[in-house]
N, C-alpha and C. Protein backbone atom coordinates (compact mmCIF):
# COMPACT_ATOMS: atom_id res chain seq x y z
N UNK A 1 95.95 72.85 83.72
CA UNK A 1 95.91 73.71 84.90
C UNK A 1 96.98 73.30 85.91
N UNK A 2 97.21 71.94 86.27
CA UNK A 2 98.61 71.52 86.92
C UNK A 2 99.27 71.76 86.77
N UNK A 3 99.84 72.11 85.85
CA UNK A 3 101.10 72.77 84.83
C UNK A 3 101.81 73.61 85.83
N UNK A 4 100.61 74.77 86.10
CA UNK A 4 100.83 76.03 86.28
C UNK A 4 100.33 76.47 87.82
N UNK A 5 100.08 75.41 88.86
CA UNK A 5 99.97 74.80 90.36
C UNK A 5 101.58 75.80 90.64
N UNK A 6 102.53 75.51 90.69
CA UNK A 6 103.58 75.71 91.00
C UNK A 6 103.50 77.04 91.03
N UNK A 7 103.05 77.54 89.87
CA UNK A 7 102.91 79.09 89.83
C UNK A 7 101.80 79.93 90.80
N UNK A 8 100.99 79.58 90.60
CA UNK A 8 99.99 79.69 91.71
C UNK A 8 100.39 79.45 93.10
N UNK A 9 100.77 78.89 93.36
CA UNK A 9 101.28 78.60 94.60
C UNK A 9 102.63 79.64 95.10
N UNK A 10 103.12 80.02 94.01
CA UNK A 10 104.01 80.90 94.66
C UNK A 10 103.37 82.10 94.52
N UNK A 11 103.05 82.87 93.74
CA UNK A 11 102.19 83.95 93.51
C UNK A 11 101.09 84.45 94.81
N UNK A 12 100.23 83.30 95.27
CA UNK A 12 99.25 83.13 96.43
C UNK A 12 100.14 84.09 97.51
N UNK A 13 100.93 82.95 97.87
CA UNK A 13 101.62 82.79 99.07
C UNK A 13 102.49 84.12 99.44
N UNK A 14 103.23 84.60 98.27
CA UNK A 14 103.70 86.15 98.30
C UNK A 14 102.80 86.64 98.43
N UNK A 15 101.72 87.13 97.86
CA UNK A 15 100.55 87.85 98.17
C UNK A 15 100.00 87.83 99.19
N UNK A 16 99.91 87.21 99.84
CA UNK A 16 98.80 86.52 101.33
C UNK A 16 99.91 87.03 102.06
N UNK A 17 101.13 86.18 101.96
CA UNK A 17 102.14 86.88 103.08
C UNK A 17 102.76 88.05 103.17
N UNK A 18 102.79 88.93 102.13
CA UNK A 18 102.81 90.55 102.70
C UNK A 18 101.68 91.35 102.73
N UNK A 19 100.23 90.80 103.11
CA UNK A 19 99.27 91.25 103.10
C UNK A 19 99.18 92.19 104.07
N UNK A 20 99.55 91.75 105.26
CA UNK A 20 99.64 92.36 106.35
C UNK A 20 100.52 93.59 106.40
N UNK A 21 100.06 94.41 106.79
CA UNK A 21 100.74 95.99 106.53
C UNK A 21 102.64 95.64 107.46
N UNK A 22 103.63 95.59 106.67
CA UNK A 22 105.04 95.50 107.11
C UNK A 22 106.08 96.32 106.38
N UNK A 23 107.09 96.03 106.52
CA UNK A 23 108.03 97.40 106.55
C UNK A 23 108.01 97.58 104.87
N UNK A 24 107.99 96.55 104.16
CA UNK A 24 108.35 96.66 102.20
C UNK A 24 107.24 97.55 102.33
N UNK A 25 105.67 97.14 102.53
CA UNK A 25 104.36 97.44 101.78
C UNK A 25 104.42 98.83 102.26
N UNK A 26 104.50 99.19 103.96
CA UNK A 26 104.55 100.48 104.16
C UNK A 26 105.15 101.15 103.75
N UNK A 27 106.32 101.02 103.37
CA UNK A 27 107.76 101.81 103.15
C UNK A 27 106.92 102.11 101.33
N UNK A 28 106.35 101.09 100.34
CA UNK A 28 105.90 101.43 99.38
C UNK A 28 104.53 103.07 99.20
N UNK A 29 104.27 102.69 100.30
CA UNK A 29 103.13 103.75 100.94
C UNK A 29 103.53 105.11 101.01
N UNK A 30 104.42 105.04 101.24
CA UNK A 30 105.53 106.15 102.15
C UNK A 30 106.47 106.52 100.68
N UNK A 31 106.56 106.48 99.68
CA UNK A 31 107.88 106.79 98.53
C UNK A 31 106.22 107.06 97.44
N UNK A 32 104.86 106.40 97.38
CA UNK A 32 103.99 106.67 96.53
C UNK A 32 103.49 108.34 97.11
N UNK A 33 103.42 108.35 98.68
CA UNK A 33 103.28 109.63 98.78
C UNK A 33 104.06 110.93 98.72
N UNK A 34 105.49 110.06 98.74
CA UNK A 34 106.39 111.21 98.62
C UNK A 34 106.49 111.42 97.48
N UNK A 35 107.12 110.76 96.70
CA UNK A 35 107.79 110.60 95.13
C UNK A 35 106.75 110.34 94.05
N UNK A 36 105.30 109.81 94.39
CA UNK A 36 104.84 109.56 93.35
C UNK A 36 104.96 108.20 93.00
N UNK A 37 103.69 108.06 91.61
CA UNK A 37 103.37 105.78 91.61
C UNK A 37 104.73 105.51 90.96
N UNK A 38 105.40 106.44 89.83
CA UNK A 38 106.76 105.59 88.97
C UNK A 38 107.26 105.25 89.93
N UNK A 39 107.96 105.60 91.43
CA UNK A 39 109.10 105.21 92.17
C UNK A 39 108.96 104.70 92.43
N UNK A 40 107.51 104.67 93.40
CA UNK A 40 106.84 103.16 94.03
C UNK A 40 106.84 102.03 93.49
N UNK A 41 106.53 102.31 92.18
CA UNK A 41 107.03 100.79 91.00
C UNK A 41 107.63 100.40 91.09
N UNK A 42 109.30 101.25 90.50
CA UNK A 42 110.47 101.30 90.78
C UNK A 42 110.89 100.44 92.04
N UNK A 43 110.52 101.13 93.52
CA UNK A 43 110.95 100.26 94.27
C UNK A 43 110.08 98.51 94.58
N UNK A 44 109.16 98.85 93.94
CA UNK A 44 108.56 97.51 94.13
C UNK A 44 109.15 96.37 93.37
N UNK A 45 109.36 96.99 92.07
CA UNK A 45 110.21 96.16 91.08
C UNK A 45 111.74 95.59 91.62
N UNK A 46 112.25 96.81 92.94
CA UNK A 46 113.72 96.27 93.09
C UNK A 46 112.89 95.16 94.50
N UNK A 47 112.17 95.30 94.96
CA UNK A 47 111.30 94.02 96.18
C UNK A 47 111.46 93.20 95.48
N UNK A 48 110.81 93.06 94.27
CA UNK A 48 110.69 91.64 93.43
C UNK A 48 111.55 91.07 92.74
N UNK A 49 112.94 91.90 92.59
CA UNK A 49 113.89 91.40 92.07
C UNK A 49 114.40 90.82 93.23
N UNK A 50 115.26 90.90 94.18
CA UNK A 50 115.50 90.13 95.85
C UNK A 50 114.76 89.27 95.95
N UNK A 51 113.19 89.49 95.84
CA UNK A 51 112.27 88.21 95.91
C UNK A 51 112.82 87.18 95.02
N UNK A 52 112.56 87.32 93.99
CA UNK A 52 113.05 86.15 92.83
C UNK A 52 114.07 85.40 93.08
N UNK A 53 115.09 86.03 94.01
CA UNK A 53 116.52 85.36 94.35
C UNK A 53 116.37 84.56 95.78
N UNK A 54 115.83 85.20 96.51
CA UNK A 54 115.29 84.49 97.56
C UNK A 54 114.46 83.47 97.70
N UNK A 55 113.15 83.51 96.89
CA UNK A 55 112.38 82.34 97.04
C UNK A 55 113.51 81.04 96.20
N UNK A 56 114.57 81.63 95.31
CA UNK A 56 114.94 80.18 94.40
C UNK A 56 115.90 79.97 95.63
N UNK A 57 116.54 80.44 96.08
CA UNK A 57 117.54 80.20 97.18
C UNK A 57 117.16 79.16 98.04
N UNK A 58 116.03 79.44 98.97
CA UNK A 58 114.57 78.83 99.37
C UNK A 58 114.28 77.49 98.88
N UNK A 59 113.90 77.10 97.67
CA UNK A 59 113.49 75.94 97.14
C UNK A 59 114.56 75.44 96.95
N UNK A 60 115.69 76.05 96.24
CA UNK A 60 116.62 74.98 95.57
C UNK A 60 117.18 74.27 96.78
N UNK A 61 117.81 74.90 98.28
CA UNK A 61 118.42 74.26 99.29
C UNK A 61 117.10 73.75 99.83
N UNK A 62 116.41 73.61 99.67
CA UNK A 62 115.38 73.49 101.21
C UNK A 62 115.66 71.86 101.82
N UNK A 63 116.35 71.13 101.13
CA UNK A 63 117.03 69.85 101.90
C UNK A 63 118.19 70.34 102.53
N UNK A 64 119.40 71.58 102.09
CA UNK A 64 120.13 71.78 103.19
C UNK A 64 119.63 72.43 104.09
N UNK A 65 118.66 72.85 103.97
CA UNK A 65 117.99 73.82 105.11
C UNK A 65 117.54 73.16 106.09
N UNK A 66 117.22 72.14 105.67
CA UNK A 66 116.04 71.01 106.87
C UNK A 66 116.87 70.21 107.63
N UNK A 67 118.43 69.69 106.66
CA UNK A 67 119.45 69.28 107.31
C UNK A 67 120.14 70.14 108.43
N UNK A 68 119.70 71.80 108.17
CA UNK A 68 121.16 72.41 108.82
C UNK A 68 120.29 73.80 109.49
N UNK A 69 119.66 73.35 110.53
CA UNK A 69 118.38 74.34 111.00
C UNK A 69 119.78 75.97 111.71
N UNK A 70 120.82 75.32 112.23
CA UNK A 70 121.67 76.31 112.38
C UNK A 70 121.83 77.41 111.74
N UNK A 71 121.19 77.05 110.27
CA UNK A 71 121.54 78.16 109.30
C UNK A 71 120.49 79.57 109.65
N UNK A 72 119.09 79.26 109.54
CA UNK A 72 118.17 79.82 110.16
C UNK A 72 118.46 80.49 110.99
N UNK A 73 119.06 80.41 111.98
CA UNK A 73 119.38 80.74 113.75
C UNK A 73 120.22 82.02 112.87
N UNK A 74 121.58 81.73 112.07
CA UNK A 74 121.75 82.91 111.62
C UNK A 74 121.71 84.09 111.39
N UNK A 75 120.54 83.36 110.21
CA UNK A 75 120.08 84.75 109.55
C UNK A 75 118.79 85.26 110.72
N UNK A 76 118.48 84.80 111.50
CA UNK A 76 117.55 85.67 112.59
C UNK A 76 118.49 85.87 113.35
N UNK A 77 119.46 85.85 114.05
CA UNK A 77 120.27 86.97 114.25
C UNK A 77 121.13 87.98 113.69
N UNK A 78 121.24 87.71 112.40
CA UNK A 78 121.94 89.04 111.64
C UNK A 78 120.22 89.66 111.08
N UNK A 79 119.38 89.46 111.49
CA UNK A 79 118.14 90.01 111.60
C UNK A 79 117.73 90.75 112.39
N UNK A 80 118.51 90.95 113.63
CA UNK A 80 118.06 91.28 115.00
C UNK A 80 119.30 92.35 115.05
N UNK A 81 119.94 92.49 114.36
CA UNK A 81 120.70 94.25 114.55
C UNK A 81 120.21 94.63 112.95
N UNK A 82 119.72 94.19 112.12
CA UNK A 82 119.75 94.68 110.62
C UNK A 82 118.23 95.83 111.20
N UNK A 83 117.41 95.37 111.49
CA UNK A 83 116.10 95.42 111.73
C UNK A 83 116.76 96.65 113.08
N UNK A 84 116.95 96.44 114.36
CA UNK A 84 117.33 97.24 115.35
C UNK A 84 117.80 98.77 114.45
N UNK A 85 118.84 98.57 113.23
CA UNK A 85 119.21 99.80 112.86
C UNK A 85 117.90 100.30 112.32
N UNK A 86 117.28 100.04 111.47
CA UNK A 86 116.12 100.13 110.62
C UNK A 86 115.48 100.85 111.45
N UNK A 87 114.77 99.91 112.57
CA UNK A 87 113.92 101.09 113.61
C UNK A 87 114.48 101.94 114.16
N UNK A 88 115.79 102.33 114.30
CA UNK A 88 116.65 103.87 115.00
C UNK A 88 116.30 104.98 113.95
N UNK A 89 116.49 104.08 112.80
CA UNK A 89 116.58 105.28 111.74
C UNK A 89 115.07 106.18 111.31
N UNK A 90 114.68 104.67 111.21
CA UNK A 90 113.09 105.37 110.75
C UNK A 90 112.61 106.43 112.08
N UNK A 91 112.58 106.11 113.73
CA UNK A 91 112.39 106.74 114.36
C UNK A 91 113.01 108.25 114.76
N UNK A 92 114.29 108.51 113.99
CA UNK A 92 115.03 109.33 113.73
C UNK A 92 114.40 110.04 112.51
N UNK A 93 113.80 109.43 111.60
CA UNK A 93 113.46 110.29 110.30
C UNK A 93 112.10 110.81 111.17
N UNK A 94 111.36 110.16 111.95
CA UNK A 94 109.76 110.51 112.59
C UNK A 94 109.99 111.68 113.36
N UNK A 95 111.35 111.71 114.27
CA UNK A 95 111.22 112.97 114.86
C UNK A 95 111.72 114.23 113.93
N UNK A 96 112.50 114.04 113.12
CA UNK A 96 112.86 115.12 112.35
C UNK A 96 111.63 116.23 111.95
N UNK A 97 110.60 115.21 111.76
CA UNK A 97 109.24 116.05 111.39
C UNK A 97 109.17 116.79 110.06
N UNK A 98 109.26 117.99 109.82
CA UNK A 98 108.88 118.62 108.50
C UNK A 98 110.58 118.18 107.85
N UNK A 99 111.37 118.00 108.44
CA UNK A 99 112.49 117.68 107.56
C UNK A 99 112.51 116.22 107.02
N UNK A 100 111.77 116.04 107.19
CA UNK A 100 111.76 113.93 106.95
C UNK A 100 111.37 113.66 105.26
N UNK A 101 111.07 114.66 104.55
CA UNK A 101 110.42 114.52 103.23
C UNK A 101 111.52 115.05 102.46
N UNK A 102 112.50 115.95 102.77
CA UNK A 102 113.45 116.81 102.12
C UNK A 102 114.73 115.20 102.37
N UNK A 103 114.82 114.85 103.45
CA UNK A 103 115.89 114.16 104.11
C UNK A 103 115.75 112.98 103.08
N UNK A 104 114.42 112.34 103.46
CA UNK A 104 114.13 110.89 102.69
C UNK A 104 114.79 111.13 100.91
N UNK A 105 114.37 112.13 100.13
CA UNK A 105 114.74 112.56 98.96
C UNK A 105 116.63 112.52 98.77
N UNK A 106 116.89 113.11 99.99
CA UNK A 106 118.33 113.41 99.57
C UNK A 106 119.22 111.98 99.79
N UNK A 107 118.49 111.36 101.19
CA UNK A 107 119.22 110.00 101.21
C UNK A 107 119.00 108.98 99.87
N UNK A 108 117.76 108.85 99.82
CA UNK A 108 117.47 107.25 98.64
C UNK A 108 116.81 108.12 97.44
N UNK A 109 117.18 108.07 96.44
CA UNK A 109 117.80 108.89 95.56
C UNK A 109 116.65 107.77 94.30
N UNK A 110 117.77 106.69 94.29
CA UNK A 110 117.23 105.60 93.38
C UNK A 110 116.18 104.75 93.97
N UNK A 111 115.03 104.89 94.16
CA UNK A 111 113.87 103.87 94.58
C UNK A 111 114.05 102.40 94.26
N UNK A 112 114.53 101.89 93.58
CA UNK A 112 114.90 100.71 92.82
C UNK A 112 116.11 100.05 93.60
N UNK A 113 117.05 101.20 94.10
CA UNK A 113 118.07 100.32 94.86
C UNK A 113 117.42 100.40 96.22
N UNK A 114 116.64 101.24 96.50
CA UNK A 114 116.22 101.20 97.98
C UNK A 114 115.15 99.88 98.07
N UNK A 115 114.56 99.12 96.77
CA UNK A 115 113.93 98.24 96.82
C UNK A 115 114.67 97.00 97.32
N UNK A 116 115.93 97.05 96.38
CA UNK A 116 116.81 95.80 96.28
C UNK A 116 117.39 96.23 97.53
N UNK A 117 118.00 97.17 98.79
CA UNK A 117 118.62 97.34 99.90
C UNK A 117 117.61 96.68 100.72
N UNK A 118 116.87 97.49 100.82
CA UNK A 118 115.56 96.51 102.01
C UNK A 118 114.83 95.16 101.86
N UNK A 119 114.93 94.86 100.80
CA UNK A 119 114.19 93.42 100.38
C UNK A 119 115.27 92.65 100.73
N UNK A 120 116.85 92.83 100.37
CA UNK A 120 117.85 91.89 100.69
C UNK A 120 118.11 92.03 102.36
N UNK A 121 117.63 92.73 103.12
CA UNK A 121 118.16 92.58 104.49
C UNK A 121 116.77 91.87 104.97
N UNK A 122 115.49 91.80 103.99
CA UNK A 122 114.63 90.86 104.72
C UNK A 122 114.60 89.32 105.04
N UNK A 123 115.66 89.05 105.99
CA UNK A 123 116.27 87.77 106.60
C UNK A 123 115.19 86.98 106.96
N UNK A 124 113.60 87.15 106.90
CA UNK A 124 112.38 86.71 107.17
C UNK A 124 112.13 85.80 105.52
N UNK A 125 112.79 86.07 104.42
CA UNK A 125 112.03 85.55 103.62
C UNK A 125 111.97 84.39 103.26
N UNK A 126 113.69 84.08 103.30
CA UNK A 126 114.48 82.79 102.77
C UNK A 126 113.65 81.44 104.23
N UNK A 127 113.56 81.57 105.39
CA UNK A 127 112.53 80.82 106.17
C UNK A 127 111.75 80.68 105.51
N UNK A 128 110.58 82.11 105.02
CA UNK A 128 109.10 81.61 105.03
C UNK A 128 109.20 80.93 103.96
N UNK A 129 109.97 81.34 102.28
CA UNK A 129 109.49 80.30 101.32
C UNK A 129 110.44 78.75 101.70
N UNK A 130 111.34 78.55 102.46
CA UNK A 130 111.83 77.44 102.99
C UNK A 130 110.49 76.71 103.80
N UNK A 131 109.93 77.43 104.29
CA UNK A 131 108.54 76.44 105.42
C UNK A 131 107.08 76.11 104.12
N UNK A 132 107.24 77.36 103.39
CA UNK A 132 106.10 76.91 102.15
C UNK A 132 106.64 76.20 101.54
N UNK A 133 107.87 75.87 101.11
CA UNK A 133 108.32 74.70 100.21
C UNK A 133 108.32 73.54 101.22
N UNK A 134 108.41 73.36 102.05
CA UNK A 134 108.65 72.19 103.25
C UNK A 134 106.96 71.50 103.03
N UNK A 135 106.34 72.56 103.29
CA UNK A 135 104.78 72.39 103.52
C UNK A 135 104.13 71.40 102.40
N UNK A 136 104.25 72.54 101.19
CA UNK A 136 103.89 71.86 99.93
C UNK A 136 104.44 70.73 99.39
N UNK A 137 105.56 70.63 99.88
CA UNK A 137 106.47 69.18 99.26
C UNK A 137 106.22 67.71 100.15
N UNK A 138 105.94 68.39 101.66
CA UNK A 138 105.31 67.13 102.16
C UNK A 138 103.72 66.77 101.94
N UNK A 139 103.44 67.57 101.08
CA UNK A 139 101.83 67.28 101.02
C UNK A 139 101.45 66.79 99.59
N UNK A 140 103.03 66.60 98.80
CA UNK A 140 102.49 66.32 97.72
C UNK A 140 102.48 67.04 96.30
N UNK A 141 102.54 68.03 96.95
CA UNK A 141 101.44 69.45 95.79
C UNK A 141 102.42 70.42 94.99
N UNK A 142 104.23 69.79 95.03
CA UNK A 142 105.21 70.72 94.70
C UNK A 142 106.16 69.52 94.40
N UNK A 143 106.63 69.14 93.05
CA UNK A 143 107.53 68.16 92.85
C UNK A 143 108.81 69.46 92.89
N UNK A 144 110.17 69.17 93.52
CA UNK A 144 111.15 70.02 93.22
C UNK A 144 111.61 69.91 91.87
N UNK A 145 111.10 69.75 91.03
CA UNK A 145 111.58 69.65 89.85
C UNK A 145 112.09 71.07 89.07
N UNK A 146 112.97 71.07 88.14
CA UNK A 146 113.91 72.42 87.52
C UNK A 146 112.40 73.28 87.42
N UNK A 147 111.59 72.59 86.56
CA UNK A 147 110.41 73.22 85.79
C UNK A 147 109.87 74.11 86.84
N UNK A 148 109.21 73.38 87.90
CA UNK A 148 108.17 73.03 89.30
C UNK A 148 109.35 74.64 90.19
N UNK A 149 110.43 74.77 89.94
CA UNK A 149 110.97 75.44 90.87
C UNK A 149 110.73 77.04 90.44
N UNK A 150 111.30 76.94 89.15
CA UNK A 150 110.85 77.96 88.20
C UNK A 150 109.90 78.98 88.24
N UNK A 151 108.88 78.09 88.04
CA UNK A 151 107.63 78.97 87.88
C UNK A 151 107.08 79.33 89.17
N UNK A 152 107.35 78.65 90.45
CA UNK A 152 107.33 79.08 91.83
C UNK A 152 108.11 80.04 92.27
N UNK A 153 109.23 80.02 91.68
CA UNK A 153 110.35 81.40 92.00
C UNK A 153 109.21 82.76 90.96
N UNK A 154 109.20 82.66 90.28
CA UNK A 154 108.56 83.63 89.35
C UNK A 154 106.87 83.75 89.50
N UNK A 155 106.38 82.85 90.44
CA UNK A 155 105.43 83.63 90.15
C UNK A 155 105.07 84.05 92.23
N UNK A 156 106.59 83.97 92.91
CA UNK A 156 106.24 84.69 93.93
C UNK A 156 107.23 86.25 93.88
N UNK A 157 108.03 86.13 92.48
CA UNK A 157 107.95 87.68 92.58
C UNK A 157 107.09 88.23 92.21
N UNK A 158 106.86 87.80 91.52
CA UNK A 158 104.97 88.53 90.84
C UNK A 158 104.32 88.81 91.63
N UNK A 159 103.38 88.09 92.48
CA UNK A 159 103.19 88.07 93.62
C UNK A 159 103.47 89.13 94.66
N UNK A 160 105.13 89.04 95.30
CA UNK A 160 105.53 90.35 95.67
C UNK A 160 105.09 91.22 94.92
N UNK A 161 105.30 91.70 93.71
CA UNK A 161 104.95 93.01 92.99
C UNK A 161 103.99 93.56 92.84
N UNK A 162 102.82 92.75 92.61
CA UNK A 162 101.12 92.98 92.79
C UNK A 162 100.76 92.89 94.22
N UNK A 163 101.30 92.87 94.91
CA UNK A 163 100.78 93.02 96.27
C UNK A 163 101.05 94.92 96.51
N UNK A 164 102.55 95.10 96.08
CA UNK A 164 103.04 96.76 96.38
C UNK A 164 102.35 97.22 95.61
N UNK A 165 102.39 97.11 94.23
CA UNK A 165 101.62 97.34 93.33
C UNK A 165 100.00 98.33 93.57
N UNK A 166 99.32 96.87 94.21
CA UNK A 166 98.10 97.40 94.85
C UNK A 166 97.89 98.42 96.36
N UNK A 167 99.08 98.11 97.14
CA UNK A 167 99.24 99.09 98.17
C UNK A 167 99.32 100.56 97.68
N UNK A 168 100.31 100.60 96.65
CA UNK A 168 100.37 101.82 96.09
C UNK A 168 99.80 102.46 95.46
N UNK A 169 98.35 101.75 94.89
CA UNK A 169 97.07 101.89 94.18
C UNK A 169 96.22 102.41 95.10
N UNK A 170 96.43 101.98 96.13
CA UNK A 170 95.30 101.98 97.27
C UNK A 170 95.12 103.45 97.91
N UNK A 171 96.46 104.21 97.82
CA UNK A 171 96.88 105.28 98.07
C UNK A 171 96.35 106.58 97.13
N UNK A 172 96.74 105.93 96.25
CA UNK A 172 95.92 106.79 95.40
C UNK A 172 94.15 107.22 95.07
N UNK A 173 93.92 105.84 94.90
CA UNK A 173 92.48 105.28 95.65
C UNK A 173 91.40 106.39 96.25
N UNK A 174 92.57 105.99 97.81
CA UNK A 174 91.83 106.85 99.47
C UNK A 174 92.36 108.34 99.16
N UNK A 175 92.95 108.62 98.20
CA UNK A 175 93.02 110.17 98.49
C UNK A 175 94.27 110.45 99.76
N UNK A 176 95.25 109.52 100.06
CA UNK A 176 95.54 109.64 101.04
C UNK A 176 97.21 110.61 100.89
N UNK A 177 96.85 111.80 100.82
CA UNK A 177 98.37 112.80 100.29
C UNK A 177 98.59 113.69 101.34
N UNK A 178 98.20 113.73 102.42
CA UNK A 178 98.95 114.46 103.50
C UNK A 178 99.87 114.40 104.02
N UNK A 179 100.78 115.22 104.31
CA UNK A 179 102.15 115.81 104.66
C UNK A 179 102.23 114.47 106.09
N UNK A 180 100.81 114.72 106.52
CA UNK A 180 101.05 113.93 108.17
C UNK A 180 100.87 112.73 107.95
N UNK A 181 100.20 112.10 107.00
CA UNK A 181 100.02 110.77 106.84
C UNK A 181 101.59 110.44 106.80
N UNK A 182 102.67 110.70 105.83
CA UNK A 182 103.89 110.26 105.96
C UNK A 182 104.69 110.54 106.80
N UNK A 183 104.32 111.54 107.54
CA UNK A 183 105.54 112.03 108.92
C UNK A 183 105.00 110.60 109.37
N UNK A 184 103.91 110.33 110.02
CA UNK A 184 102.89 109.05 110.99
C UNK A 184 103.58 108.33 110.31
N UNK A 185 103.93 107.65 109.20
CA UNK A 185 104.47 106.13 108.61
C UNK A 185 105.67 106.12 108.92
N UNK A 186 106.53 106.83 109.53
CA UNK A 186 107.54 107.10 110.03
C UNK A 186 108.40 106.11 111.46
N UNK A 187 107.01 106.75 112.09
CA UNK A 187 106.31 105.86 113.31
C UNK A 187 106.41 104.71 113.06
N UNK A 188 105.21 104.20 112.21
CA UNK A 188 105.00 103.20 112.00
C UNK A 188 105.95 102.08 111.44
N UNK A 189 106.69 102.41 110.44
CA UNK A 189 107.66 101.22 110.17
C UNK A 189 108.57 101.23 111.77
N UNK A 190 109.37 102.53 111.81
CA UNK A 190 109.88 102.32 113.35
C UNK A 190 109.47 101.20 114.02
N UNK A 191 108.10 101.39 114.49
CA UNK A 191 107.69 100.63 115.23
C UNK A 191 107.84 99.08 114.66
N UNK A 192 107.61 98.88 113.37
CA UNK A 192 107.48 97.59 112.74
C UNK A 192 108.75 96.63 112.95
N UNK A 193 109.70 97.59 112.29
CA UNK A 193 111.25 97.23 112.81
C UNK A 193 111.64 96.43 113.93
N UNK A 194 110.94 97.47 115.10
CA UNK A 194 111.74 97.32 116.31
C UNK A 194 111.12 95.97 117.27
N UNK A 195 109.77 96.02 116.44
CA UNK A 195 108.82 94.48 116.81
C UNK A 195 109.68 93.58 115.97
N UNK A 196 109.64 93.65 115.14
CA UNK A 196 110.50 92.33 114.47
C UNK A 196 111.68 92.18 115.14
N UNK A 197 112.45 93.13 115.13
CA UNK A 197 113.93 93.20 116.05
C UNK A 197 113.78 92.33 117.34
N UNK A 198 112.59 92.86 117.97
CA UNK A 198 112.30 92.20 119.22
C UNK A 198 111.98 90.38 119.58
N UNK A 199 111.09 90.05 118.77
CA UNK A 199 110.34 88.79 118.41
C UNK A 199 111.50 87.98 117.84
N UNK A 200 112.54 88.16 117.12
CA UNK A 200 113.41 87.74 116.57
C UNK A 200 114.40 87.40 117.68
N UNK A 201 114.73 88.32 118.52
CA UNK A 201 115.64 88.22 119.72
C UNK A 201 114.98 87.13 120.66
N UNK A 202 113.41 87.31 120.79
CA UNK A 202 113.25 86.40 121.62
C UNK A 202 113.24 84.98 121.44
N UNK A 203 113.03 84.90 120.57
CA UNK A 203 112.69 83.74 119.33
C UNK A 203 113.84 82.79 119.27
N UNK A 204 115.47 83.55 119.81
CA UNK A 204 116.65 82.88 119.66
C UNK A 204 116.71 82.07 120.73
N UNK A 205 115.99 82.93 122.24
CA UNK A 205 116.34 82.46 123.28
C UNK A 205 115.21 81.56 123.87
């Protein structure tokens, strides 16, 4: 069962940490009601591909990371206009109103690259699995080893993927296919964006 700790541990931790309704899971919400579950896959699959690169990014430096906290500061500020555009736009697709379903179609085309576009501007990730690897490694419970890194990179894309996975299940689920439910998610990532945008800005100063 130790073996496979590493895996578990990354798997958990993706899961738990996009539990909370945010821009990937909603945005998955929002392409299952428009497009249907294949795309939603589709884009969940391109989440979990970015994931996979990110969490190893994550573990493999996490000694230059701890050495070089500057780096961080960075990427939360190329976070803080990536995110700022994000919420213009989405709030731009919210007022469009009945055109926001025709629009969304004609812009992101491929669900899969719109997975891998938004998962790679999530400048939040490479921190959090940098602070879960920090966490677990001072406690013991994560040797950095090739093996140990591995199966932690892989089993927090997994992780990512069964989390959208089930969001997009969930949808189906509640019956939830109204025209207004997705104009409203519109809003809502907007809003998600422009909080992160915000918290991020303050966060520098």
């Amino acid at each position: 069962m130790s073996l496979f700790l590493p895996f578990i541990f990354g798997f958990s931790t993706s899961f738990l940490g996009m539990l909370v309704p945010g821009m990937l899971n909603m945005t998955t919400v929002k392409i299952r009601l428009e497009r249907g579950k294949l795309n939603a896959v589709k884009f969940a699959l391109g989440v979990s591909t970015i994931v996979l690169v990110q969490s190893y990014v994550a573990v493999f430096f996490t000694a230059y990371l701890k050495e070089n906290p500057d780096f961080i500061q960075i990427l939360q500020k190329v976070a803080v206009v990536i995110f700022t555009i994000l919420s213009i736009y989405f709030y731009r697709e919210f007022k469009k109103g009945n055109r926001t379903r025709s629009a969304f179609r004609q812009k992101c085309k491929d669900t899969f690259v719109i997975g891998l576009f938004l998962s790679a501007f999530n400048m939040f990730a490479i921190p959090f699995y940098y602070g879960i690897t920090m966490l677990l490694d001072n406690f013991g419970w994560l040797q950095l080893s090739e093996y140990n890194i591995s199966l932690f990179v892989i089993g927090s894309a997994i992780g990512t993927f069964m989390l959208l996975y089930t969001y997009s299940g969930l949808v189906s689920y509640m019956q939830i296919k109204s025209h207004k439910t997705t104009y409203k998610l519109n809003l809502l990532l907007s809003t998600l964006t422009g909080f992160i945008a915000l918290t991020t800005f303050i966060k520098l100063f």
